[in-house]
Protein backbone atom coordinates (compact mmCIF):
# COMPACT_ATOMS: atom_id res chain seq x y z
CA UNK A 1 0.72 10.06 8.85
CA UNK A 2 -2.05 10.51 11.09
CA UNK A 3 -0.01 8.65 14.17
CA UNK A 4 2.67 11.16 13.65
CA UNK A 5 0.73 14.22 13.31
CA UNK A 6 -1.34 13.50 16.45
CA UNK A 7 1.92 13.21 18.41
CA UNK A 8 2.52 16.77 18.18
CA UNK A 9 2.99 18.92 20.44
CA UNK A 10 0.14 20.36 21.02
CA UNK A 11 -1.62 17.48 18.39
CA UNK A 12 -2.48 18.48 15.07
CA UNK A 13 -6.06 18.54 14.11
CA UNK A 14 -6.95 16.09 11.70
CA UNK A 15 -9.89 15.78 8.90
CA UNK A 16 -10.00 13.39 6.46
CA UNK A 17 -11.76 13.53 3.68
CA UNK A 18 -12.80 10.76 1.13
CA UNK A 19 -15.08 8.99 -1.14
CA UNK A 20 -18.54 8.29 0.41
CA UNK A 21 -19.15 5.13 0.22
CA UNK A 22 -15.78 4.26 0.00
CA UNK A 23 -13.88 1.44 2.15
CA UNK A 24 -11.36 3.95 3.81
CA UNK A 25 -14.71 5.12 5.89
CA UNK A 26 -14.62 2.52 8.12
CA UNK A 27 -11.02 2.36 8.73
CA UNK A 28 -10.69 6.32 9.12
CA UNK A 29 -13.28 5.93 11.88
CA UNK A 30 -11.98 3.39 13.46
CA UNK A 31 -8.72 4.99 14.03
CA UNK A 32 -10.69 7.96 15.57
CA UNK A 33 -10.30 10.16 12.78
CA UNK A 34 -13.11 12.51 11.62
CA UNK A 35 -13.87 11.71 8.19
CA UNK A 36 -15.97 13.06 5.57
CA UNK A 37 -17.09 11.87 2.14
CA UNK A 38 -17.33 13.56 -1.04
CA UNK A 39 -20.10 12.54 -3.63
CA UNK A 40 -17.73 10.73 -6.49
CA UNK A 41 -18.30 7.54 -6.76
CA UNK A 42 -16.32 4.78 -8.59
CA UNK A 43 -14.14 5.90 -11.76
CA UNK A 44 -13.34 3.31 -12.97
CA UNK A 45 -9.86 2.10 -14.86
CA UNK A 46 -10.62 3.78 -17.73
CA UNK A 47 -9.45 7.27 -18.86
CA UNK A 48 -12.37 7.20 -21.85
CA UNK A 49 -14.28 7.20 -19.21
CA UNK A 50 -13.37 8.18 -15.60
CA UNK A 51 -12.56 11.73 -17.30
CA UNK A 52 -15.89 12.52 -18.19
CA UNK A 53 -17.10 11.25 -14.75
CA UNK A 54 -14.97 13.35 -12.76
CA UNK A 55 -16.36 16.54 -14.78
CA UNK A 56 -19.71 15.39 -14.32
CA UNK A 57 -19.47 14.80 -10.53
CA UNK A 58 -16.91 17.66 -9.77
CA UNK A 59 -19.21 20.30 -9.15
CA UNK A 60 -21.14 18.95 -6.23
CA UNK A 61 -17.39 17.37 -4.93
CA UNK A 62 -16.37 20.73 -5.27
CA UNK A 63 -18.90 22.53 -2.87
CA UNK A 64 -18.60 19.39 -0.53
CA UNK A 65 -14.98 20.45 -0.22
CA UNK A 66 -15.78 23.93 -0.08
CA UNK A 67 -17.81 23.34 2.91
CA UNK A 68 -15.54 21.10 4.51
CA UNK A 69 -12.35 23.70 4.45
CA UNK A 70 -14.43 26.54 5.14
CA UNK A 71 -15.58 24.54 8.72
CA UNK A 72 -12.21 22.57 9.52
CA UNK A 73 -9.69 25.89 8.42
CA UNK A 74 -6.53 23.67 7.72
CA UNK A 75 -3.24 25.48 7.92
CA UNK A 76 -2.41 22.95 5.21
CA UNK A 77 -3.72 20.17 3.29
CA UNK A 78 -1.98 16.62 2.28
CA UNK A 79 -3.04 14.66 -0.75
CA UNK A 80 -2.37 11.23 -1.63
CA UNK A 81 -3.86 11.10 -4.67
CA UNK A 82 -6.29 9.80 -6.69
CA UNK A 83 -9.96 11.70 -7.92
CA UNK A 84 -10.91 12.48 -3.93
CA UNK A 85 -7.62 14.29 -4.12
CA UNK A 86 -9.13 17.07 -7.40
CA UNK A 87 -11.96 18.88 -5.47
CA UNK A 88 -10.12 19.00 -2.24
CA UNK A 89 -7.23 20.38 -3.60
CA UNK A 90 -8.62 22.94 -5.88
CA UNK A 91 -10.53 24.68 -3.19
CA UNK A 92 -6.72 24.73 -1.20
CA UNK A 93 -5.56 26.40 -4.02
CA UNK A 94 -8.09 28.71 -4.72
CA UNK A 95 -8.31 30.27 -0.86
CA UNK A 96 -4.31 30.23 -1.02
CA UNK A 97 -3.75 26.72 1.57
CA UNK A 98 -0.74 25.20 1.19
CA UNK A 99 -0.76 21.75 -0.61
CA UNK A 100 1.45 18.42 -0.24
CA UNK A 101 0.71 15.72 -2.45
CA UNK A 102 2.07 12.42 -1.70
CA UNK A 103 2.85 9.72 -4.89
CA UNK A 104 3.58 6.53 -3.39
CA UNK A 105 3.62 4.77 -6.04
CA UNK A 106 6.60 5.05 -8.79
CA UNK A 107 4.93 6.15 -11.65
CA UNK A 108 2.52 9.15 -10.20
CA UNK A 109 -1.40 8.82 -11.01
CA UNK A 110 -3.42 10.76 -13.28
CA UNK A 111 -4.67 13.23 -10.37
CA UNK A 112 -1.00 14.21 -9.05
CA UNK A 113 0.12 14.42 -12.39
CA UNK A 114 -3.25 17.28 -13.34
CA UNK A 115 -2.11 18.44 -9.61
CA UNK A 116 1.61 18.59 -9.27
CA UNK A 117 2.07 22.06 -10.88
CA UNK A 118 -0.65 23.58 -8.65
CA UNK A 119 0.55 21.87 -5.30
CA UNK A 120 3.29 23.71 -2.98
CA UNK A 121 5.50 20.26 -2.81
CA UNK A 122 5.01 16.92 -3.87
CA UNK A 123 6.50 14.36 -1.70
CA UNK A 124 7.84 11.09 -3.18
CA UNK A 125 8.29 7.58 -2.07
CA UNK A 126 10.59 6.56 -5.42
CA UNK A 127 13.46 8.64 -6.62
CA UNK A 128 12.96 8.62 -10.22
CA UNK A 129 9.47 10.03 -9.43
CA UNK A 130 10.18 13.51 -9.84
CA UNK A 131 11.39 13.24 -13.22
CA UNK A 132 8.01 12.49 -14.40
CA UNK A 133 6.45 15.44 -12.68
CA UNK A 134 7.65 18.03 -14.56
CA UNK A 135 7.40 22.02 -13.07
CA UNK A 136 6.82 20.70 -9.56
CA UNK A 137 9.03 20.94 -6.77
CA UNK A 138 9.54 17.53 -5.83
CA UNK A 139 11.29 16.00 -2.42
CA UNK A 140 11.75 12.28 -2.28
CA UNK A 141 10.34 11.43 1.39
CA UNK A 142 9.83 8.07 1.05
CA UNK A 143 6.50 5.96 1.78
CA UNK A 144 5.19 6.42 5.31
CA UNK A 145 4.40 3.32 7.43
CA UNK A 146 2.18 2.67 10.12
CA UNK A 147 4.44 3.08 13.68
CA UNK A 148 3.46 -0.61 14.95
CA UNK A 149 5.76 -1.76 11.90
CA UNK A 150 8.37 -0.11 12.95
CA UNK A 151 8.04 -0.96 16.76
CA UNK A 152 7.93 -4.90 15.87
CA UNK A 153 10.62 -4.33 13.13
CA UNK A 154 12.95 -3.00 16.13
CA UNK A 155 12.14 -6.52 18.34
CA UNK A 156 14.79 -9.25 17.53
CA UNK A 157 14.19 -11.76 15.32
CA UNK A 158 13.76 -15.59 15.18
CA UNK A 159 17.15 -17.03 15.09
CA UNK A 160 16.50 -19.19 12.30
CA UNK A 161 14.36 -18.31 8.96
CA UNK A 162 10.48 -18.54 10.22
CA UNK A 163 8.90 -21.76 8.28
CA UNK A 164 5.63 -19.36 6.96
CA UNK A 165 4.47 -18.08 4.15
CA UNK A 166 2.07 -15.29 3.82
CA UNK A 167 0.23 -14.58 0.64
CA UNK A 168 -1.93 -11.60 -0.13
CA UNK A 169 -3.23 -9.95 -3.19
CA UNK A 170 -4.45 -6.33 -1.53
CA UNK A 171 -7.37 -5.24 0.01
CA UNK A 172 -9.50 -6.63 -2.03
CA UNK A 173 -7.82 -9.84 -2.74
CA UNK A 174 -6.41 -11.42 -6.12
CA UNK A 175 -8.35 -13.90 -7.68
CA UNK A 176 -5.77 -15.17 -9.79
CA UNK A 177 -3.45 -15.82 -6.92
CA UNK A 178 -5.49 -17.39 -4.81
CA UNK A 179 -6.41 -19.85 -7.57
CA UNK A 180 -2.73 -20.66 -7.83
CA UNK A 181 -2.37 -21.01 -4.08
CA UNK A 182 -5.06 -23.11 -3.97
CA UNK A 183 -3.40 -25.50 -6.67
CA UNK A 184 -0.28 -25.26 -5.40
CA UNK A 185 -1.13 -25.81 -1.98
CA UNK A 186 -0.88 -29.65 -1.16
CA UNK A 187 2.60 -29.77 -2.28
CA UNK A 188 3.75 -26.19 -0.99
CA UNK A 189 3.11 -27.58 2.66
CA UNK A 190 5.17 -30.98 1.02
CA UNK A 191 7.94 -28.85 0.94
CA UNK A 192 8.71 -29.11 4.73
CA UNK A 193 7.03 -30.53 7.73
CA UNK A 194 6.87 -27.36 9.63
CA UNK A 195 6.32 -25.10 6.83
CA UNK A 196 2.67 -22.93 7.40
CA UNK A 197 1.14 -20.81 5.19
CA UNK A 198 -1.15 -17.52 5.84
CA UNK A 199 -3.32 -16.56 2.89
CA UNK A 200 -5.40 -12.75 2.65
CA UNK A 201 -8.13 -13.51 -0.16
CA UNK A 202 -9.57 -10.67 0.12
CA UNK A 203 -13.31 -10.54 1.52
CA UNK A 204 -15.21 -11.19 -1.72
CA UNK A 205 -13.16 -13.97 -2.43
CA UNK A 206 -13.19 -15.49 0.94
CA UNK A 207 -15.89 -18.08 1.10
CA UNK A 208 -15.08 -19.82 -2.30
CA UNK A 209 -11.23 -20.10 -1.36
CA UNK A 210 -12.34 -21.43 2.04
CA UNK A 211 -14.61 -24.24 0.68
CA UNK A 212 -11.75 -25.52 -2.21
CA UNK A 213 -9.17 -25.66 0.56
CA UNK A 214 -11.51 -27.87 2.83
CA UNK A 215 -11.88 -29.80 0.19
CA UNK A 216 -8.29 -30.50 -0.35
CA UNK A 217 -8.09 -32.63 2.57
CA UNK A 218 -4.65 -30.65 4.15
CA UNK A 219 -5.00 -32.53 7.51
CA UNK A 220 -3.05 -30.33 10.39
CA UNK A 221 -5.60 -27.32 9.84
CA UNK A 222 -3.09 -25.14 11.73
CA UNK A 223 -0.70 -25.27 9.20
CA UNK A 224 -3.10 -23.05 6.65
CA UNK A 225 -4.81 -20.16 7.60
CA UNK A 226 -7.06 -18.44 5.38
CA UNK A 227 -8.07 -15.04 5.46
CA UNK A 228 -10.68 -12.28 4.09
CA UNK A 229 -8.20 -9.83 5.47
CA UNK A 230 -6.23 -9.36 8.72
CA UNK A 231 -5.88 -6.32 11.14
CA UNK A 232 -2.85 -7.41 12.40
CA UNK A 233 -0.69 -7.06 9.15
CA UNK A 234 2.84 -6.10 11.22
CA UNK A 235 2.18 -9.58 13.32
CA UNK A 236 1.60 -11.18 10.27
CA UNK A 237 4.32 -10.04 8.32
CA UNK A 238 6.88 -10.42 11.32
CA UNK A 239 5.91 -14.12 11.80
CA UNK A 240 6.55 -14.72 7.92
CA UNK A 241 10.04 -15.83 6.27
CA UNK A 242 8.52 -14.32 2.92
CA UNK A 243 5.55 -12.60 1.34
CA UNK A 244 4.22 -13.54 -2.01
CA UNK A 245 2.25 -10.39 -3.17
CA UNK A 246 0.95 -7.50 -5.25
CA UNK A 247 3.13 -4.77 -5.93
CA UNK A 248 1.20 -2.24 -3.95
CA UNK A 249 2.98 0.57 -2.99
CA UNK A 250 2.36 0.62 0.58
CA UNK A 251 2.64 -3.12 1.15
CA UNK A 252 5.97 -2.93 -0.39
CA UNK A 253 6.86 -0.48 2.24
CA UNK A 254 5.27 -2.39 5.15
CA UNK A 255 7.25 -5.84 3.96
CA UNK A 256 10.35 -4.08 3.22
CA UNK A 257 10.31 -2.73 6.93
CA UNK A 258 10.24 -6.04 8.41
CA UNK A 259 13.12 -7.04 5.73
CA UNK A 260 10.93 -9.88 4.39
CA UNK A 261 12.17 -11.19 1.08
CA UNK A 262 9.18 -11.05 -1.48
CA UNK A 263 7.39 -13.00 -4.97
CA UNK A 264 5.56 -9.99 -6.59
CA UNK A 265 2.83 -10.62 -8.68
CA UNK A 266 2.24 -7.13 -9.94
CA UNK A 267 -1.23 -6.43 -11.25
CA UNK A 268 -1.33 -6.40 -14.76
CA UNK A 269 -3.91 -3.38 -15.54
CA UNK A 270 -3.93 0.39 -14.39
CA UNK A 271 -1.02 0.98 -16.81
CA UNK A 272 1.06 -1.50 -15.12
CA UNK A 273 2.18 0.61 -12.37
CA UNK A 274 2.76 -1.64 -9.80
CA UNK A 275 4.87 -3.09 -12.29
CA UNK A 276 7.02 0.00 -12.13
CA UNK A 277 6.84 -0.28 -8.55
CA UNK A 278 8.26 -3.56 -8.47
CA UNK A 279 11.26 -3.54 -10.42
CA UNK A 280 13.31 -1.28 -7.76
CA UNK A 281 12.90 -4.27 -5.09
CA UNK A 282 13.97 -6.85 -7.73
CA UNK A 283 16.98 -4.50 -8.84
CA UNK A 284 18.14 -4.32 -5.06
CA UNK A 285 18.03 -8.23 -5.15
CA UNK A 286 14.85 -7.63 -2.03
CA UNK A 287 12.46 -9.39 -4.61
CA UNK A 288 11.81 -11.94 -7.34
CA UNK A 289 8.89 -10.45 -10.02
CA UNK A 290 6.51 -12.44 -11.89
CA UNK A 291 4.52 -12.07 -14.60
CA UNK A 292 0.74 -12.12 -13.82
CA UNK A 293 0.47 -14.50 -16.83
CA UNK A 294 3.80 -16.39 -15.57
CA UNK A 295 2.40 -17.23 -11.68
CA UNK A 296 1.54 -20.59 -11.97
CA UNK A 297 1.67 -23.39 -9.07
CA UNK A 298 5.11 -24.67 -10.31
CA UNK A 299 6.60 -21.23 -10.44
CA UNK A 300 5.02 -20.76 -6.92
CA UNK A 301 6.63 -23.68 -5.53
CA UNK A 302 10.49 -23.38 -7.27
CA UNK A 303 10.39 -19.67 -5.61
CA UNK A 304 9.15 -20.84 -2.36
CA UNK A 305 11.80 -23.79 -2.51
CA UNK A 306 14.54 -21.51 -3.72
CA UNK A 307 14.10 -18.72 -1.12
CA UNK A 308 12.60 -20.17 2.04
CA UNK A 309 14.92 -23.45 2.08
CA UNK A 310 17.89 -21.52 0.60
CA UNK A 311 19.53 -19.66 4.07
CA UNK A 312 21.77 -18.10 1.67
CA UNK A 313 19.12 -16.33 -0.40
CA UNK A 314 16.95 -15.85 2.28
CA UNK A 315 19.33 -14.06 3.94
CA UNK A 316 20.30 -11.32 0.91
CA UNK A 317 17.01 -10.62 0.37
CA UNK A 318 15.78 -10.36 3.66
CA UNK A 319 19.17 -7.74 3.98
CA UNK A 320 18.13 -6.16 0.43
CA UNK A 321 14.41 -5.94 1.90
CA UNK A 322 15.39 -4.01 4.76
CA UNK A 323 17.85 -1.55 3.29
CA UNK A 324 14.63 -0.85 0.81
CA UNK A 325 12.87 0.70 3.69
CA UNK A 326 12.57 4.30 4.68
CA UNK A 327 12.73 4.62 8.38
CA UNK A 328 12.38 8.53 8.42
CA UNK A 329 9.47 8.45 5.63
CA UNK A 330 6.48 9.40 8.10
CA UNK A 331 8.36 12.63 9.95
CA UNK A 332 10.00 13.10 6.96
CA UNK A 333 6.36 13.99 5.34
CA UNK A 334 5.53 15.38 8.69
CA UNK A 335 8.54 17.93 8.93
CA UNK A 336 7.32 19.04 5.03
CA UNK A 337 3.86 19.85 6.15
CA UNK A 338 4.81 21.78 9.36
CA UNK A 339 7.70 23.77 7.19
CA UNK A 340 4.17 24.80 4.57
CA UNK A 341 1.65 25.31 7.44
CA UNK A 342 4.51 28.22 8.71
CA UNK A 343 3.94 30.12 5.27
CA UNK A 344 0.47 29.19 5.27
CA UNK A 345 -1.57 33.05 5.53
């Protein structure tokens, strides 16, 4: 979003603001975005006990925001959930700011749910969204991806299905998967001389993936990469002939972009939402779903076989993928927040 509002004309002023201590510090900076953190903390999974957290912490979060609105004066503010989102968005509504919360995910958090009533719009990347947010005006925007996707999704493509395989299991990696991966691994590049595989641990998983897979003894150390995390995702995903991931809202929109056919994994806690994300892409034939307790290395390697070395089902799903995307989703989101900053007072 913030690539499309700073292409404005004249550029929109941006602040964002976040948890201090948080990871998206570091990446908000490094795109050259002022950011500023609020004094939250982790929740935690847990409604028992992120509630009480929240209450406890909201009242300095609340003057942090406070202060922040009263020096940045936003014509409007957009939300995209989760507890940063309260504090920010109460202060909008109290001095009358216009506010856009954006679910990404299917079935909307805990924080738009508490917020959706009180916000001006709530933009959606799922359809079905809306019916679970009831009293708030709802569009369905789609999810909003990064413009470098969208540049590289617009290149042609290899004229036969790319031999690669890139696993990831979010930000912070999947421990589970990885362990599979590295099971699976000495037969997965069996399947096919030229087959190479790219795998994200995640950085706290890194080193210990890294020292099983020497250990393996692959040979041609070209044909696996491994990972903490890559800042090149649209490369890496462009390169690939399928993804094996989480069900991740935004990586869903990212893969589905490039028209990648996909193995989700959802994660199997926080209510199960990515579950909920997931099953869309499988309905539209753009994905296969698995079971966390289901991934093993011989499931691994029969989807891998099925997909990769199938042209015929590489080639729906890659199709299915890419009519999953939302080209329009980022000015879509845009177009909502200029229409609000009009009315704002």
């Amino acid at each position: 979003m913030a690539e499309v509002l700073s292409s404005t004309e004249p550029p929109s002023a941006i602040t964002y603001v976040g948890r201090t201590g948080g990871p998206e510090a570091r990446i908000v900076a490094a795109a050259g975005i002022e950011f500023v953190g609020l004094s939250l903390g982790r929740m935690g999974s847990s409604r028992l006990t992120a509630t009480p957290r929240l209450l406890t912490r909201l009242p300095l979060a609340y003057q942090q925001a406070r202060q922040v609105i009263s020096d940045f004066h936003p014509d409007v503010v957009l939300a995209t959930g989760g507890y940063v989102s309260v504090p920010v968005a109460l202060v909008a509504r109290r001095r009358r700011i216009p506010l856009l919360l954006l679910e990404q995910n299917a079935l909307p958090g805990r924080a738009v749910s508490w917020l959706a009533r009180r916000a001006s719009l709530v933009a959606t990347s799922f359809p079905h969204t809306g019916q679970l947010l009831p009293g708030a005006t709802v569009v369905c925007a789609g999810n909003p991806v990064r413009r470098q996707f969208w540049e590289l999704a617009a290149t042609d493509g290899p004229p036969e299905i790319p031999p690669a395989i890139l696993i990831m299991g979010g930000s912070q990696g999947a421990v589970h998967l990885n362990d599979v991966v590295l099971e699976a691994l000495p037969k997965l590049l069996g399947l096919g001389p030229q087959l190479s595989v790219v795998h994200l641990t995640g950085p706290r998983d890194h080193a210990r993936v890294t020292r099983l897979a020497r250990s393996l003894q692959l040979g041609d150390p070209s044909r696996y990469r491994c990972l903490a995390f890559s800042d090149q995702m649209a490369v890496e995903l462009k390169t690939a002939g399928m993804v094996v991931m989480r069900a991740g809202a935004s990586s869903l929109a990212e893969v589905a972009c490039l028209g990648k056919p996909m193995v989700l994994v959802p994660y199997p806690h926080a209510s199960n939402h990515q579950m909920a994300n997931a099953n869309p892409f499988a309905a539209a034939g753009a994905a296969v779903v698995v079971e966390d307790s289901e991934f093993t290395a011989e499931r691994l390697l029969a989807e891998v076989a099925r997909i990769l070395f199938d042209g015929g089902s590489w080639e729906r799903m890659s199709q299915a993928s890419r009519e999953m995307s939302r080209p329009g989703a980022a000015g879509a989101v845009a177009a909502l927040l200029a229409g609000l900053a009009e009315e704002s007072p």
